[in-house]
PDB file of N, CA and C in Angstrom:
ATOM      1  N   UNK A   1      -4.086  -2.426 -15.615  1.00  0.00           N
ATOM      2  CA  UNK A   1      -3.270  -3.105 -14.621  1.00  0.00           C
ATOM      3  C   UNK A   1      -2.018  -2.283 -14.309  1.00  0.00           C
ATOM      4  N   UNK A   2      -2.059  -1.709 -15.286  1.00  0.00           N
ATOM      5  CA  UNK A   2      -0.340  -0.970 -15.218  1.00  0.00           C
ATOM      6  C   UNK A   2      -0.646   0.255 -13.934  1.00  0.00           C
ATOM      7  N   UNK A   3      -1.766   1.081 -14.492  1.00  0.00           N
ATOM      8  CA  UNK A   3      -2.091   1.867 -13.529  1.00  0.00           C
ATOM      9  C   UNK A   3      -2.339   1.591 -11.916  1.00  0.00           C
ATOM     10  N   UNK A   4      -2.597   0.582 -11.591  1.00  0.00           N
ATOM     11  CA  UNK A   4      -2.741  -0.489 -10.218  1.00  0.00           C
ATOM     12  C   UNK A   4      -1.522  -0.322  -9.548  1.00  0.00           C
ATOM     13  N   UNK A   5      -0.806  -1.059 -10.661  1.00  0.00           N
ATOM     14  CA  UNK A   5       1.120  -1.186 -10.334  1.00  0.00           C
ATOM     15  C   UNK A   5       1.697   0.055  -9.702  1.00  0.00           C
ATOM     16  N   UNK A   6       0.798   1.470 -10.800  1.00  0.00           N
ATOM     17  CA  UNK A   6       1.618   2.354  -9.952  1.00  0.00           C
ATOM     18  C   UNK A   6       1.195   3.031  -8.885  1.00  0.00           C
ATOM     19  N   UNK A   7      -0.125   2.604  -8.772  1.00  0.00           N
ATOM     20  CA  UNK A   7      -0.828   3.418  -7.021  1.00  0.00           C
ATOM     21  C   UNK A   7      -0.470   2.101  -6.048  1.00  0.00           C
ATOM     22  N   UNK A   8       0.085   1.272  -6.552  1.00  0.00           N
ATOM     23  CA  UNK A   8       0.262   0.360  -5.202  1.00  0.00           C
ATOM     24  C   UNK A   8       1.523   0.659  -4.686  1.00  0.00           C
ATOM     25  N   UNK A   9       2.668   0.953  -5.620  1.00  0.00           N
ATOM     26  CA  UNK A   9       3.944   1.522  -5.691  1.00  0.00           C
ATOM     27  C   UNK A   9       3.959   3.106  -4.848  1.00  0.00           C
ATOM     28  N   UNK A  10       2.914   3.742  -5.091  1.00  0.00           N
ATOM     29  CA  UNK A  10       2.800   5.078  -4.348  1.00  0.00           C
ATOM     30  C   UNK A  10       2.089   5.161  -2.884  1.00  0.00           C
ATOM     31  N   UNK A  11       1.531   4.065  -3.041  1.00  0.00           N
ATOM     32  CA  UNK A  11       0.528   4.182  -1.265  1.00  0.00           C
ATOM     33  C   UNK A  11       1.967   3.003  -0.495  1.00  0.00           C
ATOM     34  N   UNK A  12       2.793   2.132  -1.301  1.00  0.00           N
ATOM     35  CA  UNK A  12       3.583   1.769  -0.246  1.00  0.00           C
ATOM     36  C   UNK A  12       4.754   2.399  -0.008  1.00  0.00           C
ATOM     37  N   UNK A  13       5.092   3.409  -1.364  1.00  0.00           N
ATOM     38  CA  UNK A  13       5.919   4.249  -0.268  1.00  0.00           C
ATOM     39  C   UNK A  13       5.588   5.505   0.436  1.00  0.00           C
ATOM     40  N   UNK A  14       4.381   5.583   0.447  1.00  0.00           N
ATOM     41  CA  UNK A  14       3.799   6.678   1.642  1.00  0.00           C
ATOM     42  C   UNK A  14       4.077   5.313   2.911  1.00  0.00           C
ATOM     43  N   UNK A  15       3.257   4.505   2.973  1.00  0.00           N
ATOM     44  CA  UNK A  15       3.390   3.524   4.137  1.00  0.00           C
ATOM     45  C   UNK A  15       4.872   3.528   4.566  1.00  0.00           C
ATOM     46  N   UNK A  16       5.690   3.100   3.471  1.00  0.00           N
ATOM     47  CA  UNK A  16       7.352   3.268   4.004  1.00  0.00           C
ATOM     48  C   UNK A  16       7.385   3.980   4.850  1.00  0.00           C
ATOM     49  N   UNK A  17       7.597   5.655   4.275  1.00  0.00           N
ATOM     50  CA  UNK A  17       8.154   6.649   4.561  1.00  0.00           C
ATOM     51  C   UNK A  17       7.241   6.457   6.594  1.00  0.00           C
ATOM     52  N   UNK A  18       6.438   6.437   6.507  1.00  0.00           N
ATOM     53  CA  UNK A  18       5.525   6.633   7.632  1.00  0.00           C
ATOM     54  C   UNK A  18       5.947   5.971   8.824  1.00  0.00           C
ATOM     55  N   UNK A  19       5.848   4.536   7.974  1.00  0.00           N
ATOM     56  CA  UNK A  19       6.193   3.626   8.937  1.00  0.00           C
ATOM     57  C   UNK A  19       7.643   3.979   9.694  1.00  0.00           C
ATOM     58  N   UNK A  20       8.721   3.953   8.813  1.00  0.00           N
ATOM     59  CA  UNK A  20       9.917   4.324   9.018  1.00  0.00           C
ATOM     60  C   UNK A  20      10.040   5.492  10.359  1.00  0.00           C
ATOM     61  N   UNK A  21       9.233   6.187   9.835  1.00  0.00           N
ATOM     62  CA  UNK A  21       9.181   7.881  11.089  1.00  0.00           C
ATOM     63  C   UNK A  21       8.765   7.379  12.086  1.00  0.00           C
ATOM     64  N   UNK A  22       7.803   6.378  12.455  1.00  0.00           N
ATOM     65  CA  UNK A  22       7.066   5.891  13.556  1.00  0.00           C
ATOM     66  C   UNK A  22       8.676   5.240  14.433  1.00  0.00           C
ATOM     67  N   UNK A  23       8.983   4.587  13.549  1.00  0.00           N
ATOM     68  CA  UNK A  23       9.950   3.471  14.263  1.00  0.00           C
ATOM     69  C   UNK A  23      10.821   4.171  14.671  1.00  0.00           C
ATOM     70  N   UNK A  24      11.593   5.143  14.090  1.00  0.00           N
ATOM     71  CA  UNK A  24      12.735   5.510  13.879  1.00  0.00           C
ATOM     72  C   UNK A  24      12.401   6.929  14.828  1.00  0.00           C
ATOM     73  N   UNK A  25      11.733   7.511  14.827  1.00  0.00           N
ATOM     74  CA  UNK A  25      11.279   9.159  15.290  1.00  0.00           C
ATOM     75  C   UNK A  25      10.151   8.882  16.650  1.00  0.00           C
ATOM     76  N   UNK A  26       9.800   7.634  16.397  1.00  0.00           N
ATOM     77  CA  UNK A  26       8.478   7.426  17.760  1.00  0.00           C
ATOM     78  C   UNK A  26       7.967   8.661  16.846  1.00  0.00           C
ATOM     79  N   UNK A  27       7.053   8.777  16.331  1.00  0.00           N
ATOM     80  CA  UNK A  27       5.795   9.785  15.323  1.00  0.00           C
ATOM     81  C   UNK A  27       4.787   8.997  15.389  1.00  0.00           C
ATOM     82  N   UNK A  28       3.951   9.786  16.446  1.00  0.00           N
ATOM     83  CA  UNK A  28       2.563   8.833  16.824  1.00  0.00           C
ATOM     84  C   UNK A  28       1.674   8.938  15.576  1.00  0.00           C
ATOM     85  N   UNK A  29       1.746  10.138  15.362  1.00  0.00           N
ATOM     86  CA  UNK A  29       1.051  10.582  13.864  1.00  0.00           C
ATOM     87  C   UNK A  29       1.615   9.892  12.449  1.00  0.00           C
ATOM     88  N   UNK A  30       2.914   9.494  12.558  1.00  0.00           N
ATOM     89  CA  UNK A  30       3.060   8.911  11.680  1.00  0.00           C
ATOM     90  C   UNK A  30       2.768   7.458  11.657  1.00  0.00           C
ATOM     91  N   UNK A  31       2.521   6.957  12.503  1.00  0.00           N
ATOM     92  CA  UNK A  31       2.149   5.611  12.828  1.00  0.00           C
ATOM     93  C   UNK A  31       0.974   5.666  12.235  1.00  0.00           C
ATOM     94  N   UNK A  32       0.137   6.634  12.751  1.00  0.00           N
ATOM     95  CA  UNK A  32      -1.304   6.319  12.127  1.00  0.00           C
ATOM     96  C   UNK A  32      -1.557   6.519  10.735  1.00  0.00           C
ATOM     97  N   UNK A  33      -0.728   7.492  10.416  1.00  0.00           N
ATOM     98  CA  UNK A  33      -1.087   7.207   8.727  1.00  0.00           C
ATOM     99  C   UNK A  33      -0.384   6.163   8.255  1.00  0.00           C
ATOM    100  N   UNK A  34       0.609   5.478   8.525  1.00  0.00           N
ATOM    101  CA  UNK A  34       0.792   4.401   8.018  1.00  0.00           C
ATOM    102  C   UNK A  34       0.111   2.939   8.481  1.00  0.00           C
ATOM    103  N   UNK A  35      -1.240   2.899   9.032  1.00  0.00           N
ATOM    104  CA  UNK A  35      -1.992   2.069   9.984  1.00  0.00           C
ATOM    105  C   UNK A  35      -3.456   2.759   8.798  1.00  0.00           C
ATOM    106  N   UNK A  36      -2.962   3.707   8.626  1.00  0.00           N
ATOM    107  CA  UNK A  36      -4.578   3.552   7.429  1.00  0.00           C
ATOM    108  C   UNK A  36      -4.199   3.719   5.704  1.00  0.00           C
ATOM    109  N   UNK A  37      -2.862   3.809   6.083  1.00  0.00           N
ATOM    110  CA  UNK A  37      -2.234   3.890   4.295  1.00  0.00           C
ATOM    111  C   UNK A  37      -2.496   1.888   4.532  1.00  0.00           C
ATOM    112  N   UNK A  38      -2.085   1.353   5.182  1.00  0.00           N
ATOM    113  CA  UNK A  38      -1.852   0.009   5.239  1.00  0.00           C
ATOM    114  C   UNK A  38      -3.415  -0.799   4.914  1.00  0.00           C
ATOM    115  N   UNK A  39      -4.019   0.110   5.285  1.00  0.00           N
ATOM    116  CA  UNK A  39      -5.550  -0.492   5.093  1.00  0.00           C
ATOM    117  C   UNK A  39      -5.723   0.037   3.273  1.00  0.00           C
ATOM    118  N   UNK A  40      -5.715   0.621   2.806  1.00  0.00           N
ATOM    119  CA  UNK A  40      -5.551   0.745   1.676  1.00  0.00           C
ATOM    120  C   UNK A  40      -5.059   0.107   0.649  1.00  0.00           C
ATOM    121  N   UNK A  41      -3.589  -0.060   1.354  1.00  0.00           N
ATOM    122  CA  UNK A  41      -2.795  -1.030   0.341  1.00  0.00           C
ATOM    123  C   UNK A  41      -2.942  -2.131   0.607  1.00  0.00           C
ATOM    124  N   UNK A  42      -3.818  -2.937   1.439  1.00  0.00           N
ATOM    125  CA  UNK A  42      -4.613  -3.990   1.323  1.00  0.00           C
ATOM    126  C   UNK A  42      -5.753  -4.152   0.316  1.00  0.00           C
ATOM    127  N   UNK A  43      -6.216  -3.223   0.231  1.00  0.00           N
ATOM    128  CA  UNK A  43      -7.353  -3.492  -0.749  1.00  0.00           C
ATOM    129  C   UNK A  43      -6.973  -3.114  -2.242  1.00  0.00           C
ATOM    130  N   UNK A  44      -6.000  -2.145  -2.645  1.00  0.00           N
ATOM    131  CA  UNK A  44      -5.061  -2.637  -3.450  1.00  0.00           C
ATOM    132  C   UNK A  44      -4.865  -4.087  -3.847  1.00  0.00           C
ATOM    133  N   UNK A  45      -4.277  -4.305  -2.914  1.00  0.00           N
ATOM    134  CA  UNK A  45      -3.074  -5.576  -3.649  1.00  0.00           C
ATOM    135  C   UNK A  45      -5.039  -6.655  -3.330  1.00  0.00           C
ATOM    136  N   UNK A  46      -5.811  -6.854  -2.912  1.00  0.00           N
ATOM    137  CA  UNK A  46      -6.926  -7.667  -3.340  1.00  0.00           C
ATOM    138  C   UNK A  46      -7.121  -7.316  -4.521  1.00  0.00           C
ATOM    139  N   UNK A  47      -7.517  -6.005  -5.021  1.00  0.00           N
ATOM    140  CA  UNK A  47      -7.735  -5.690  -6.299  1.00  0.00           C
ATOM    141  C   UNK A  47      -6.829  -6.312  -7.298  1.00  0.00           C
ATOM    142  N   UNK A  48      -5.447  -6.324  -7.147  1.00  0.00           N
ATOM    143  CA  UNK A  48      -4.228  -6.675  -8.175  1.00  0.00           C
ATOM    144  C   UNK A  48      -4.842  -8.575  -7.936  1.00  0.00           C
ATOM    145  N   UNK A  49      -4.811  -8.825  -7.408  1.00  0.00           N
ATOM    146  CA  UNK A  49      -4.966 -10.302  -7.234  1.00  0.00           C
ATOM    147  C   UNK A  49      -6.590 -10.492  -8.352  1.00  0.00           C
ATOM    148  N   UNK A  50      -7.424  -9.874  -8.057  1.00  0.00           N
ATOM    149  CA  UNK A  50      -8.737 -10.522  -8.573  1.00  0.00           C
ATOM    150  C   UNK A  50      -8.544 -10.472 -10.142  1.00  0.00           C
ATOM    151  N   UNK A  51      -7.261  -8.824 -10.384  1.00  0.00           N
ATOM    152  CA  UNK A  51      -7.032  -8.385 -11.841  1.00  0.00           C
ATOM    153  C   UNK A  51      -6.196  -9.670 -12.515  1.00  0.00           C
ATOM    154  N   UNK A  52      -5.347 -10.169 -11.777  1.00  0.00           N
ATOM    155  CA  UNK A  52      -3.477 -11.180 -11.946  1.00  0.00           C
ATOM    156  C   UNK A  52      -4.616 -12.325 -12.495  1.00  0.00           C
ATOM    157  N   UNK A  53      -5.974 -12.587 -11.711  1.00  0.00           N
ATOM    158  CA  UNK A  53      -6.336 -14.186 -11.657  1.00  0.00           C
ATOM    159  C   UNK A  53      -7.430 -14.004 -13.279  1.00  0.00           C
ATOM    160  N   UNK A  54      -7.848 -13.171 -13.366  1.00  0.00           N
ATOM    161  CA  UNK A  54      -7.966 -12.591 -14.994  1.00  0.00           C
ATOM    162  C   UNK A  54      -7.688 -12.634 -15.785  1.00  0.00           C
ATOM    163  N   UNK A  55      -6.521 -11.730 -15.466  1.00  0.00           N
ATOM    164  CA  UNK A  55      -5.594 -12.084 -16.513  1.00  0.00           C
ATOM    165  C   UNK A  55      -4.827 -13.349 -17.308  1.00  0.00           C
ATOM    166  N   UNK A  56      -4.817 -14.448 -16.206  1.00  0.00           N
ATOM    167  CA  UNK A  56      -4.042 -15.802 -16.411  1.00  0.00           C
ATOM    168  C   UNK A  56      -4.924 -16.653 -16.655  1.00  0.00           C
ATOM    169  N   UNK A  57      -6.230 -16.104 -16.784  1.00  0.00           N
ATOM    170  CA  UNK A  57      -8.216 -17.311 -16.948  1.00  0.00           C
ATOM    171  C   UNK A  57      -7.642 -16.645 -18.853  1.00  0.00           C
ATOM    172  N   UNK A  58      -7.085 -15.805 -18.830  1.00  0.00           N
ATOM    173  CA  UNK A  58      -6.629 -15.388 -20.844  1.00  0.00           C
ATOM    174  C   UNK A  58      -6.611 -16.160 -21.586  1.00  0.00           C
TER     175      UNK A  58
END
């Protein structure tokens, strides 16, 4: 679980950083990687959820 914690922590601050450039820079390119980092860290945080509801069935 710990390991989860920290790729969810690393794909959202790639998403940050991305997102941020999009908004802030208009970075069409950065938009899109943060439009498929975001799809990622969706299935992440499903994963952390199916692990959390596991953990608390303990």
């Amino acid at each position: 679980m710990n390991e989860l914690l920290t790729q969810i922590q690393d794909v959202y601050a790639a998403f940050s950083t991305d997102a941020a450039l999009q908004i802030e820079k208009n970075n069409k390119a950065a938009g899109t990687r943060a439009r498929k980092t975001s799809l990622e860290l969706e299935k992440l945080m499903k994963e952390f959820r199916k692990l959390s509801l596991e953990e608390s069935k303990k």
